[in-house]
PDB file of N, CA and C in Angstrom:
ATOM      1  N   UNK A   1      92.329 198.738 119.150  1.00  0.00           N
ATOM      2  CA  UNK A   1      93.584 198.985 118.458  1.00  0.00           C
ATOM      3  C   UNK A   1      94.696 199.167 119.488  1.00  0.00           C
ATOM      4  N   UNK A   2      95.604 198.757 119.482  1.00  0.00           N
ATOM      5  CA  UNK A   2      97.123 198.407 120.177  1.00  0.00           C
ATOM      6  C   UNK A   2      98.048 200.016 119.921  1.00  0.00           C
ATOM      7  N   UNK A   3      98.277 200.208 118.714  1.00  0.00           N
ATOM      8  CA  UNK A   3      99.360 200.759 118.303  1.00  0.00           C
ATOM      9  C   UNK A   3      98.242 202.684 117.338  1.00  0.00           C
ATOM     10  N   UNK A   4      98.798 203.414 118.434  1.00  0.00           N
ATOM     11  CA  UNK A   4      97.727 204.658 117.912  1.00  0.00           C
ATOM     12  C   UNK A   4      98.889 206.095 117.613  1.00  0.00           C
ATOM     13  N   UNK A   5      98.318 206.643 116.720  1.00  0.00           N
ATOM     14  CA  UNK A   5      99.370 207.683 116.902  1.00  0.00           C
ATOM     15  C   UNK A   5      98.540 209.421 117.700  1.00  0.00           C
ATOM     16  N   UNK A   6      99.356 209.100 118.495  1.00  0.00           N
ATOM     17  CA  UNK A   6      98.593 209.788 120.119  1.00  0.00           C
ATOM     18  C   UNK A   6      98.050 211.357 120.271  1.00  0.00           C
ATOM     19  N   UNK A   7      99.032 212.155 119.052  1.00  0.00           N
ATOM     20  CA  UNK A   7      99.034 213.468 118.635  1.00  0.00           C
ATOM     21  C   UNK A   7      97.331 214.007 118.325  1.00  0.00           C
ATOM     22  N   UNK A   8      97.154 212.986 117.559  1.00  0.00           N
ATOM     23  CA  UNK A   8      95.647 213.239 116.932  1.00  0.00           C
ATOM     24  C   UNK A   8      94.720 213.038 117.606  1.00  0.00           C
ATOM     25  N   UNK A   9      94.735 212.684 118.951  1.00  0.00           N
ATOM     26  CA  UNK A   9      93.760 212.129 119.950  1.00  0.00           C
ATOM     27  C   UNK A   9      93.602 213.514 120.774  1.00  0.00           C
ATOM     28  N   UNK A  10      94.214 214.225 121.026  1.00  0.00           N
ATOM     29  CA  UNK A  10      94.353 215.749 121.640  1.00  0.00           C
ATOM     30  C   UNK A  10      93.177 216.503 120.976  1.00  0.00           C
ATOM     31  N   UNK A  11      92.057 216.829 121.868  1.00  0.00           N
ATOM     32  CA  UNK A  11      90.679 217.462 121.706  1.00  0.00           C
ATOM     33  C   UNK A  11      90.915 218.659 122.554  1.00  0.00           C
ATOM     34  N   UNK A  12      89.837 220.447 122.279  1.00  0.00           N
ATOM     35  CA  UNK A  12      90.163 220.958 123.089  1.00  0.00           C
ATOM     36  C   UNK A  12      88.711 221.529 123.054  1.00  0.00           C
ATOM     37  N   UNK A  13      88.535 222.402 123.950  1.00  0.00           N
ATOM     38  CA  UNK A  13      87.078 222.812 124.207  1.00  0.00           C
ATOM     39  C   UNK A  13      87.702 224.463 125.111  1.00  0.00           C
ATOM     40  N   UNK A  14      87.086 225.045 124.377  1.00  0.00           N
ATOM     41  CA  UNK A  14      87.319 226.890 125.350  1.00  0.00           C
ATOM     42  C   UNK A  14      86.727 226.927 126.471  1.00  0.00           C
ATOM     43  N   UNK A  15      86.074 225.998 126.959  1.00  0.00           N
ATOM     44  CA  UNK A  15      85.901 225.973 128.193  1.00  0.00           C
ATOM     45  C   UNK A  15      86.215 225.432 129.285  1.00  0.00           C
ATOM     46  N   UNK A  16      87.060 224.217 129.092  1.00  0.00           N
ATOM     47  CA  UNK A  16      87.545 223.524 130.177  1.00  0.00           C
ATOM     48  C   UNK A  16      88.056 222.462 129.636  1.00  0.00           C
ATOM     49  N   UNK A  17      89.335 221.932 130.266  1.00  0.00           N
ATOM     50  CA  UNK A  17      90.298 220.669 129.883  1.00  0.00           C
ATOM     51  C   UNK A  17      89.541 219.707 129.391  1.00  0.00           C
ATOM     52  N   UNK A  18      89.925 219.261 128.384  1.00  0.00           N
ATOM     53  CA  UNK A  18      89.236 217.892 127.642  1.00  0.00           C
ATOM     54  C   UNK A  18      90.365 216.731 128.448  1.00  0.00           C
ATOM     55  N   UNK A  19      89.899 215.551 127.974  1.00  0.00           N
ATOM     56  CA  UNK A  19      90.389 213.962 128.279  1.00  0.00           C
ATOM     57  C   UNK A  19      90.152 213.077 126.982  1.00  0.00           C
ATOM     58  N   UNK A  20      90.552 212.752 126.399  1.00  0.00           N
ATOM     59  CA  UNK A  20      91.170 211.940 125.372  1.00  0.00           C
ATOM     60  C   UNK A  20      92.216 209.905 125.982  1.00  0.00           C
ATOM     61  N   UNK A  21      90.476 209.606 125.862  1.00  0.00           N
ATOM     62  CA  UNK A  21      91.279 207.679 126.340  1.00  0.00           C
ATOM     63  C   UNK A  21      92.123 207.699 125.082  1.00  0.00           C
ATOM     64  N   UNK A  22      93.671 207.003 125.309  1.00  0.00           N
ATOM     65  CA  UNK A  22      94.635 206.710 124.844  1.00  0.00           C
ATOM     66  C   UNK A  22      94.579 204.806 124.848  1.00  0.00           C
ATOM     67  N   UNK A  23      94.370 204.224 126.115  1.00  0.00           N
ATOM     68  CA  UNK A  23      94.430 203.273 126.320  1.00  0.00           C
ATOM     69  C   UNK A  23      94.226 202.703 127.640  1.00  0.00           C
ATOM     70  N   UNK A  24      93.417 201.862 127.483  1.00  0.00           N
ATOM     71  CA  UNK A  24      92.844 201.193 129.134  1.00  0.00           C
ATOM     72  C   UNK A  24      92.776 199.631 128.840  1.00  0.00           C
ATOM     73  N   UNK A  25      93.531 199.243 130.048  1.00  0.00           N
ATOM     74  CA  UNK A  25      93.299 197.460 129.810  1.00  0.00           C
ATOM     75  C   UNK A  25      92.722 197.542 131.277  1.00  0.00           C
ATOM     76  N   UNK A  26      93.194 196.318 131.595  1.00  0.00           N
ATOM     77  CA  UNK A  26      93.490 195.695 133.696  1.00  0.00           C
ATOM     78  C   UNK A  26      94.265 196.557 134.161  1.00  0.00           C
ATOM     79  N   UNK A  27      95.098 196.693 134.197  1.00  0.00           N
ATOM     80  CA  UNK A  27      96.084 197.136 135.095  1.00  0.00           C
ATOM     81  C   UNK A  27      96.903 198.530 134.615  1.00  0.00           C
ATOM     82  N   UNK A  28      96.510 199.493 133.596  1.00  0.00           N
ATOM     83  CA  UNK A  28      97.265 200.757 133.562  1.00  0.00           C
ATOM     84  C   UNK A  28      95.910 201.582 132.616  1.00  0.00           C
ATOM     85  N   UNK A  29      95.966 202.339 132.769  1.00  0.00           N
ATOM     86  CA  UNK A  29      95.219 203.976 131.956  1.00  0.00           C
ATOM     87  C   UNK A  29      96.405 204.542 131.495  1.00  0.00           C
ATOM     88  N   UNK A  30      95.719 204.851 130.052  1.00  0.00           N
ATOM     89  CA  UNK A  30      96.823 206.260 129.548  1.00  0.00           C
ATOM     90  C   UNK A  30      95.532 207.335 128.987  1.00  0.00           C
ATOM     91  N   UNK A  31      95.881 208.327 129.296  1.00  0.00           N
ATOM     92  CA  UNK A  31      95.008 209.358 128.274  1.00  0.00           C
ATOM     93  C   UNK A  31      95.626 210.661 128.229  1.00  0.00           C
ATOM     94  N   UNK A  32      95.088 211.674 127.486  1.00  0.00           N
ATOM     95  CA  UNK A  32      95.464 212.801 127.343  1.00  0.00           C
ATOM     96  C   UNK A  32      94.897 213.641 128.101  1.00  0.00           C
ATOM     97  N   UNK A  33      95.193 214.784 128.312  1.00  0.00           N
ATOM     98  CA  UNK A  33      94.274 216.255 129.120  1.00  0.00           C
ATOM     99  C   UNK A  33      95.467 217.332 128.604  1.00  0.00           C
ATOM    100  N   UNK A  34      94.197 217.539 127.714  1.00  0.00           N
ATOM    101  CA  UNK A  34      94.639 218.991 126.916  1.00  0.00           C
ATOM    102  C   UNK A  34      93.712 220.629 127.299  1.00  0.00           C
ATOM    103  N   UNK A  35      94.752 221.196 127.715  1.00  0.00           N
ATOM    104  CA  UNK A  35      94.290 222.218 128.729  1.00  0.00           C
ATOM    105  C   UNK A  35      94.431 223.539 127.113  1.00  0.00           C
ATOM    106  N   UNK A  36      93.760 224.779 127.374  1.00  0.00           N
ATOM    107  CA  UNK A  36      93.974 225.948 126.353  1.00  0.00           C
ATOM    108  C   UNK A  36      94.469 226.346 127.621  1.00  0.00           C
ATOM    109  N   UNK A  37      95.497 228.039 127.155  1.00  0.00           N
ATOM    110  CA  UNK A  37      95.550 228.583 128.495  1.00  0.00           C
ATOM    111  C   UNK A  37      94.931 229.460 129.181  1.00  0.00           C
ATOM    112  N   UNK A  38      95.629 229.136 130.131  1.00  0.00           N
ATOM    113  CA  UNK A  38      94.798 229.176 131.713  1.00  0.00           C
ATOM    114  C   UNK A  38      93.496 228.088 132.376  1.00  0.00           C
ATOM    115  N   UNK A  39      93.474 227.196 131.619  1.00  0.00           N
ATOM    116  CA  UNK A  39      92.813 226.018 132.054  1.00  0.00           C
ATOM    117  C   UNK A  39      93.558 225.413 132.899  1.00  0.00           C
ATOM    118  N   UNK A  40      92.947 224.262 134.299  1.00  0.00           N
ATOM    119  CA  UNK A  40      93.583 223.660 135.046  1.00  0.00           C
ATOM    120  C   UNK A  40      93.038 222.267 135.213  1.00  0.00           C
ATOM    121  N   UNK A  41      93.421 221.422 135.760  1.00  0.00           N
ATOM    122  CA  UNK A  41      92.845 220.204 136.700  1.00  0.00           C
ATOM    123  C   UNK A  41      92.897 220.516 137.515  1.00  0.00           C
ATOM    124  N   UNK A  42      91.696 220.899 139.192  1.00  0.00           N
ATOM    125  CA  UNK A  42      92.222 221.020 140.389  1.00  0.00           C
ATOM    126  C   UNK A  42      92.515 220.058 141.022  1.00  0.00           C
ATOM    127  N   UNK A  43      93.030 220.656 142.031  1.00  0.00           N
ATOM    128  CA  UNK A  43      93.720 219.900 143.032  1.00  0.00           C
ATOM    129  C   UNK A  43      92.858 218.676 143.399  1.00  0.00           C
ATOM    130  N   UNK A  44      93.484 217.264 143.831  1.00  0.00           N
ATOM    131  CA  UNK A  44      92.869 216.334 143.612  1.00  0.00           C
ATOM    132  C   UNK A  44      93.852 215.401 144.035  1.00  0.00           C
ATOM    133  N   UNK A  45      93.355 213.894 144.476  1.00  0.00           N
ATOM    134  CA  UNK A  45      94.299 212.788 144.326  1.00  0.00           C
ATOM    135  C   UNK A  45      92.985 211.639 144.200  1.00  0.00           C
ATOM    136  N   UNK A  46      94.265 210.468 144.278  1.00  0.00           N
ATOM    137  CA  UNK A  46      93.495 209.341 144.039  1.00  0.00           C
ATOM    138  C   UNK A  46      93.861 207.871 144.825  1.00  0.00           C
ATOM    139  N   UNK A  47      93.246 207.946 145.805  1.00  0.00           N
ATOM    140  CA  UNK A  47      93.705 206.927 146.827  1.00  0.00           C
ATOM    141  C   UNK A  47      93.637 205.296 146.024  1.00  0.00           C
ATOM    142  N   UNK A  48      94.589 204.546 146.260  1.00  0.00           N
ATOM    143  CA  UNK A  48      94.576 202.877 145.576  1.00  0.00           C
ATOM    144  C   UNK A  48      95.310 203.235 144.121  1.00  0.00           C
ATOM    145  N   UNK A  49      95.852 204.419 143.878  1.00  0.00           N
ATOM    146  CA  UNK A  49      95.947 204.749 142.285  1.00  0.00           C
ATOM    147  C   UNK A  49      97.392 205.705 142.392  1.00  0.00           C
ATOM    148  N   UNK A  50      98.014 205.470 141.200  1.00  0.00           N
ATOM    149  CA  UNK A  50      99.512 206.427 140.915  1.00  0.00           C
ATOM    150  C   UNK A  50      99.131 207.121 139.950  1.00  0.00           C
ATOM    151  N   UNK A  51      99.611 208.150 139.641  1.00  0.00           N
ATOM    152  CA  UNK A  51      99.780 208.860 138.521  1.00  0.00           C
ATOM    153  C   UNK A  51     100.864 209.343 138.065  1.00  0.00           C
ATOM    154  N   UNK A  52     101.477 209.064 136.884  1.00  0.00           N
ATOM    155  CA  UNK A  52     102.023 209.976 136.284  1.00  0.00           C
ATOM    156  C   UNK A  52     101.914 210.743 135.281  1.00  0.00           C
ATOM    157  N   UNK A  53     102.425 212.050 135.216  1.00  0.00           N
ATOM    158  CA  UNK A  53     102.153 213.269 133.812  1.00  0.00           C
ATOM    159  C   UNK A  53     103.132 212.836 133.089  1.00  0.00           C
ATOM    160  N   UNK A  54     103.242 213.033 131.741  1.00  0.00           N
ATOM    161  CA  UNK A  54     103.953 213.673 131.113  1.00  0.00           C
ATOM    162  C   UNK A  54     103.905 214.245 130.199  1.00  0.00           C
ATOM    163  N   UNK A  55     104.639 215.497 130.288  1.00  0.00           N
ATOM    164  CA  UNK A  55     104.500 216.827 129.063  1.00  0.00           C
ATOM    165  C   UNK A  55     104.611 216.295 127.736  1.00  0.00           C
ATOM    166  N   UNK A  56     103.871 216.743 126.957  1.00  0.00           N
ATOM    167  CA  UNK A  56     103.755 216.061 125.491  1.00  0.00           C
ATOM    168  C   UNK A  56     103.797 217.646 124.390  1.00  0.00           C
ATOM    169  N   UNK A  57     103.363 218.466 125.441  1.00  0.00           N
ATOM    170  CA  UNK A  57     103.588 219.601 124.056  1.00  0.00           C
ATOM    171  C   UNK A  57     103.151 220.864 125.317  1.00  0.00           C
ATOM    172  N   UNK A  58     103.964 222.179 125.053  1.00  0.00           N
ATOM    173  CA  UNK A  58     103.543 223.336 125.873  1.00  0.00           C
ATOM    174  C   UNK A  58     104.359 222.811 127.326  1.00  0.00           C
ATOM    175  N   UNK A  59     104.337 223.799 127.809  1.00  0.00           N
ATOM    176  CA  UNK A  59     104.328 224.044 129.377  1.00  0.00           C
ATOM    177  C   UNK A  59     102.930 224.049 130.291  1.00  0.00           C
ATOM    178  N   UNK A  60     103.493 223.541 131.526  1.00  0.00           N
ATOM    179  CA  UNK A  60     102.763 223.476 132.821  1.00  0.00           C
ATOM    180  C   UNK A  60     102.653 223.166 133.945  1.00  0.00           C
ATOM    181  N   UNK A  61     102.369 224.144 134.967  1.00  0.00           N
ATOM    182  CA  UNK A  61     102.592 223.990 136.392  1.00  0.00           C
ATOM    183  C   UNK A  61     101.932 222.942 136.740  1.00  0.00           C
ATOM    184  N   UNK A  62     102.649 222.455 137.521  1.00  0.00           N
ATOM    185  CA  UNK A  62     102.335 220.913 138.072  1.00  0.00           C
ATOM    186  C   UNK A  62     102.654 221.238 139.647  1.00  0.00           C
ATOM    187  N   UNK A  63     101.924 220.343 140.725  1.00  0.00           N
ATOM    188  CA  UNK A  63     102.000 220.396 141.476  1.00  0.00           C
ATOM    189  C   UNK A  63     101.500 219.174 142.498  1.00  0.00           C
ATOM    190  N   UNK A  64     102.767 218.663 142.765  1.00  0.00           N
ATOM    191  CA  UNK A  64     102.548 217.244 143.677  1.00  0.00           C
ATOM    192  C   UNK A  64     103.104 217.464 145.370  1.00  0.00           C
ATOM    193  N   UNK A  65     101.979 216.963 146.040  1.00  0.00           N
ATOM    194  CA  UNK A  65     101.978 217.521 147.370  1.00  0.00           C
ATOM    195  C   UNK A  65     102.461 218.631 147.862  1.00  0.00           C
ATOM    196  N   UNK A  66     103.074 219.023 148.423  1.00  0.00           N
ATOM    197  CA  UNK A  66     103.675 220.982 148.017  1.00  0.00           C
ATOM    198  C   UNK A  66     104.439 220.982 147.202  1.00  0.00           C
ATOM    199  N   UNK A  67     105.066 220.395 146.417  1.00  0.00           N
ATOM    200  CA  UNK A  67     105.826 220.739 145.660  1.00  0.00           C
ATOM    201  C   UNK A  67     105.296 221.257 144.059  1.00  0.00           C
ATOM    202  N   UNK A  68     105.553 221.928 143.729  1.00  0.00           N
ATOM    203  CA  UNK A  68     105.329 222.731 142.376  1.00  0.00           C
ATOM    204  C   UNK A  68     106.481 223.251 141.221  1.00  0.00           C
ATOM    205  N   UNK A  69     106.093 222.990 140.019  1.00  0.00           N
ATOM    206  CA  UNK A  69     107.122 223.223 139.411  1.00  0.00           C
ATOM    207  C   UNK A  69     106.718 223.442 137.657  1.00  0.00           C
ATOM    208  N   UNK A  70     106.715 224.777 137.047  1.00  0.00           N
ATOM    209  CA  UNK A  70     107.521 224.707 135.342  1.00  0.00           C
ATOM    210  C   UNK A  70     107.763 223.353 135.004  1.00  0.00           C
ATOM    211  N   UNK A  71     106.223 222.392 134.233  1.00  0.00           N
ATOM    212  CA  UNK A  71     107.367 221.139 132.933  1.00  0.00           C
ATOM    213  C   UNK A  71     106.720 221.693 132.034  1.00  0.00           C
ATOM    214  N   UNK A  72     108.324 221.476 131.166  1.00  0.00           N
ATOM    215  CA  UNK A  72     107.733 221.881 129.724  1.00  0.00           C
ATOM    216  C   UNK A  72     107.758 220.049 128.851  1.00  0.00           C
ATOM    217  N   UNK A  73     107.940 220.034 127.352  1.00  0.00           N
ATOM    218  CA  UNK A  73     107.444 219.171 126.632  1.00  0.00           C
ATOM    219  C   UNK A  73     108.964 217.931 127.334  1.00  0.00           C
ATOM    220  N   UNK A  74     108.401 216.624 127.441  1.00  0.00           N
ATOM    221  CA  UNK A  74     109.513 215.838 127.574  1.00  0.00           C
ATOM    222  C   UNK A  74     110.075 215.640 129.422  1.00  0.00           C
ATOM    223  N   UNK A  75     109.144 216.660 129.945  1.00  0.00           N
ATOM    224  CA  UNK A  75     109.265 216.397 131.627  1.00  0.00           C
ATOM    225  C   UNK A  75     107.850 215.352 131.962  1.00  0.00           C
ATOM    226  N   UNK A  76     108.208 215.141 132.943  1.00  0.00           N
ATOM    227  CA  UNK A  76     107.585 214.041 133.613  1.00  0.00           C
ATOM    228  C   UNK A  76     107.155 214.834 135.350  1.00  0.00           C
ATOM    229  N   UNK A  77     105.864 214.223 135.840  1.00  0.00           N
ATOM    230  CA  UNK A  77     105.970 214.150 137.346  1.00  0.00           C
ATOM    231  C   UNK A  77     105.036 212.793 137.779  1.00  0.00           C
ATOM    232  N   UNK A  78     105.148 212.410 139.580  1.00  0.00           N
ATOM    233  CA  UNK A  78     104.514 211.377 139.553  1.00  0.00           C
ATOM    234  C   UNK A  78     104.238 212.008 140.949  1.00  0.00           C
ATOM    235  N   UNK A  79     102.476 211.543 140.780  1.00  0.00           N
ATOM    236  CA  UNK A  79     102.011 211.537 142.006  1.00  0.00           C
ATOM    237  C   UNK A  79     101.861 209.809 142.718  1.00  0.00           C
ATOM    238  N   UNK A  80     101.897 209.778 143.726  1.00  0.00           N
ATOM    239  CA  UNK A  80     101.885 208.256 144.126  1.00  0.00           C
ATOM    240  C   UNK A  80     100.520 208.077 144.786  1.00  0.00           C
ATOM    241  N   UNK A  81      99.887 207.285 144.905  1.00  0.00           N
ATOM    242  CA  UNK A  81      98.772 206.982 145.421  1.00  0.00           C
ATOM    243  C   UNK A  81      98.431 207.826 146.973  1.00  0.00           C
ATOM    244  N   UNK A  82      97.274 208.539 146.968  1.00  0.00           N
ATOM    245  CA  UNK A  82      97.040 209.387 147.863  1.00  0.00           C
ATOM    246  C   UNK A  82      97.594 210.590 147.930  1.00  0.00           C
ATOM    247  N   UNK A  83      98.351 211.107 147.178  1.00  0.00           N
ATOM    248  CA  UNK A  83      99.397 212.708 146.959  1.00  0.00           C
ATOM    249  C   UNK A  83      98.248 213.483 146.204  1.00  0.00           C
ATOM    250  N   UNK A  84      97.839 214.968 146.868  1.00  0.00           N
ATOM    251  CA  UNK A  84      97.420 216.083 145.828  1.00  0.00           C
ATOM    252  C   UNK A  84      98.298 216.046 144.884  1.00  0.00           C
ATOM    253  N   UNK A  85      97.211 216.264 143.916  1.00  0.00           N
ATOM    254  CA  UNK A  85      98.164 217.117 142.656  1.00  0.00           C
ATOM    255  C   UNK A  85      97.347 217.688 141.428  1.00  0.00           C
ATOM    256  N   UNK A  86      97.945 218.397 141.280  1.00  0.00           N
ATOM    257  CA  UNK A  86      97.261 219.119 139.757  1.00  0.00           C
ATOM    258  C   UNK A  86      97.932 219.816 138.786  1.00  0.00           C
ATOM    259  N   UNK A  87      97.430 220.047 137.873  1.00  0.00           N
ATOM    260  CA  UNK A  87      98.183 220.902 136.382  1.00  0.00           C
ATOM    261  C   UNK A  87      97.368 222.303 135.938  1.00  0.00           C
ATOM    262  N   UNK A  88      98.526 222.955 135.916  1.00  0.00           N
ATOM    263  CA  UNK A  88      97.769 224.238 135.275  1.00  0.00           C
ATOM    264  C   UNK A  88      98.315 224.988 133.934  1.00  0.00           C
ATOM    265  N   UNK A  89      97.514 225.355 132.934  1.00  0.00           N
ATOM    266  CA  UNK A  89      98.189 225.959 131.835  1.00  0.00           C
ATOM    267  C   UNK A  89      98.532 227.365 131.818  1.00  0.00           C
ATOM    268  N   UNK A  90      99.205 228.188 132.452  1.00  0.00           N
ATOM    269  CA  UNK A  90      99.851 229.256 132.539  1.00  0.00           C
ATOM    270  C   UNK A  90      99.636 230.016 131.127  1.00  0.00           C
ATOM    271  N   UNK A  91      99.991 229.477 129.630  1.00  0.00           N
ATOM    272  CA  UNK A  91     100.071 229.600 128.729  1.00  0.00           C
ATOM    273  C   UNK A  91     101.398 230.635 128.396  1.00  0.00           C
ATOM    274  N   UNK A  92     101.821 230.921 127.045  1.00  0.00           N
ATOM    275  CA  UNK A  92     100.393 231.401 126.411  1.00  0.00           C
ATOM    276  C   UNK A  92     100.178 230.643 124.990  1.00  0.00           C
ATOM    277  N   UNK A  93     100.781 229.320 125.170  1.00  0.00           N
ATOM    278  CA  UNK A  93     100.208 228.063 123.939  1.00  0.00           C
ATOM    279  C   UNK A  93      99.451 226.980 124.729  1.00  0.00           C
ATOM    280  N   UNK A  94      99.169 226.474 124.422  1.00  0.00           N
ATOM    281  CA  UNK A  94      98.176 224.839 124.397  1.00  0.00           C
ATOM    282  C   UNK A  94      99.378 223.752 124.963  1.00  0.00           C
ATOM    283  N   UNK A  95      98.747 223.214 126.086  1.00  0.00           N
ATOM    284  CA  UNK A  95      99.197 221.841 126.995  1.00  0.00           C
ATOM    285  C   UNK A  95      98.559 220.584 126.640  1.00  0.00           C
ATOM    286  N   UNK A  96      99.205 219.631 126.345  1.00  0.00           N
ATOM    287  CA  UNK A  96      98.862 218.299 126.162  1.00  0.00           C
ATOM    288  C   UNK A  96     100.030 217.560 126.860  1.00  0.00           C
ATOM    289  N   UNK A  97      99.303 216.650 127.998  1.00  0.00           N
ATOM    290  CA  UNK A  97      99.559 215.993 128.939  1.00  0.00           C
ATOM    291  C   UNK A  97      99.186 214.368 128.442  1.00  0.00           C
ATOM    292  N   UNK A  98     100.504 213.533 128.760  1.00  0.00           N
ATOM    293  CA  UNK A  98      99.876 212.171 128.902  1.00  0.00           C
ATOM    294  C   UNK A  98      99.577 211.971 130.359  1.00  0.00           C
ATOM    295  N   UNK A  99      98.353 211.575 131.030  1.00  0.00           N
ATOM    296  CA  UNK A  99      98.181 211.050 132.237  1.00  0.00           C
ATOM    297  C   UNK A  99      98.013 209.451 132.185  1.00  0.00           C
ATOM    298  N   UNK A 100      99.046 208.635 133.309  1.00  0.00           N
ATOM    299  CA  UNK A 100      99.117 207.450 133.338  1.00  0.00           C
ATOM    300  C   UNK A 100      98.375 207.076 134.053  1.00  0.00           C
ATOM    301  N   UNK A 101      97.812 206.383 134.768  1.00  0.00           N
ATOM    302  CA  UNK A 101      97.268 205.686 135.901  1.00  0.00           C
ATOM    303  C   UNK A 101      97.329 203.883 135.926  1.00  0.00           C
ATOM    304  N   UNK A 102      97.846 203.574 137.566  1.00  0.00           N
ATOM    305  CA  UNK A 102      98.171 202.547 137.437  1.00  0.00           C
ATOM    306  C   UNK A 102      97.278 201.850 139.211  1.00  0.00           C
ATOM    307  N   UNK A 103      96.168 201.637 139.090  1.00  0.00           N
ATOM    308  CA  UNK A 103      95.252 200.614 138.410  1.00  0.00           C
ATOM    309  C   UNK A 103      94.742 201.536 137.841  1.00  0.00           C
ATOM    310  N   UNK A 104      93.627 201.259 136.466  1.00  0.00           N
ATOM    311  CA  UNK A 104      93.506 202.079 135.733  1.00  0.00           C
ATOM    312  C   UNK A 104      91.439 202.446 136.698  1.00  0.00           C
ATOM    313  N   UNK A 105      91.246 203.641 136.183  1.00  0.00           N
ATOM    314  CA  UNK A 105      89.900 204.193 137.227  1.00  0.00           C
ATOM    315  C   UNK A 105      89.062 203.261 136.718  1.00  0.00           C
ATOM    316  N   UNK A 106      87.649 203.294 137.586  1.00  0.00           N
ATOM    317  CA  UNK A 106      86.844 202.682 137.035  1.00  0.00           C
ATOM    318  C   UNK A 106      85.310 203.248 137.058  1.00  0.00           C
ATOM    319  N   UNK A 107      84.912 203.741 135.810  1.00  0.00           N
ATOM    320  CA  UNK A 107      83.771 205.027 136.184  1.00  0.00           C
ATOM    321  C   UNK A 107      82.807 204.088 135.616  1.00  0.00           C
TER     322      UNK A 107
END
């Protein structure tokens, strides 16, 4: 399916960030990572690969190479191929993140 409505794809688990595929072809990944709070992604990158977040609902610390920062719903960040980075849910509501990736992973 092409055309999804993305809200309903947001799964959560009390124990640790879920991932929700949105969409994968050749050449881009989209999915979700819906954190409860105080859940995180650690720190991490992805060499050959970009990423970008963007806030879809809630707040969350984000953090690309030292830099760190508060997005709430409608912010964006981009890690570029080879940059740490990670997200954390501070809370005290529920984070849902679109994560892009451009080539998309291959597990």
């Amino acid at each position: 399916m092409f055309v999804k409505k993305v809200a309903g794809l947001a799964t959560f688990s009390p124990d640790k960030m879920t991932k929700s595929t949105v969409a994968q072809g050749d050449f881009l990944f989209a999915g979700l990572n819906s954190f409860e709070p105080g859940q995180e992604h650690a720190l991490h990158a992805h060499p050959g690969q970009d990423k970008l977040y963007f806030i879809l609902e809630g707040s969350g610390v984000v953090q690309v190479g030292e830099e760190s920062e508060l997005l709430s719903a409608g912010d964006a960040a981009f890690a570029p191929s080879g940059v740490v980075h990670s997200i954390r849910n501070p809370g005290p509501g529920r984070l849902v993140v679109m994560a892009i990736l451009a080539p998309p992973p291959h597990w």
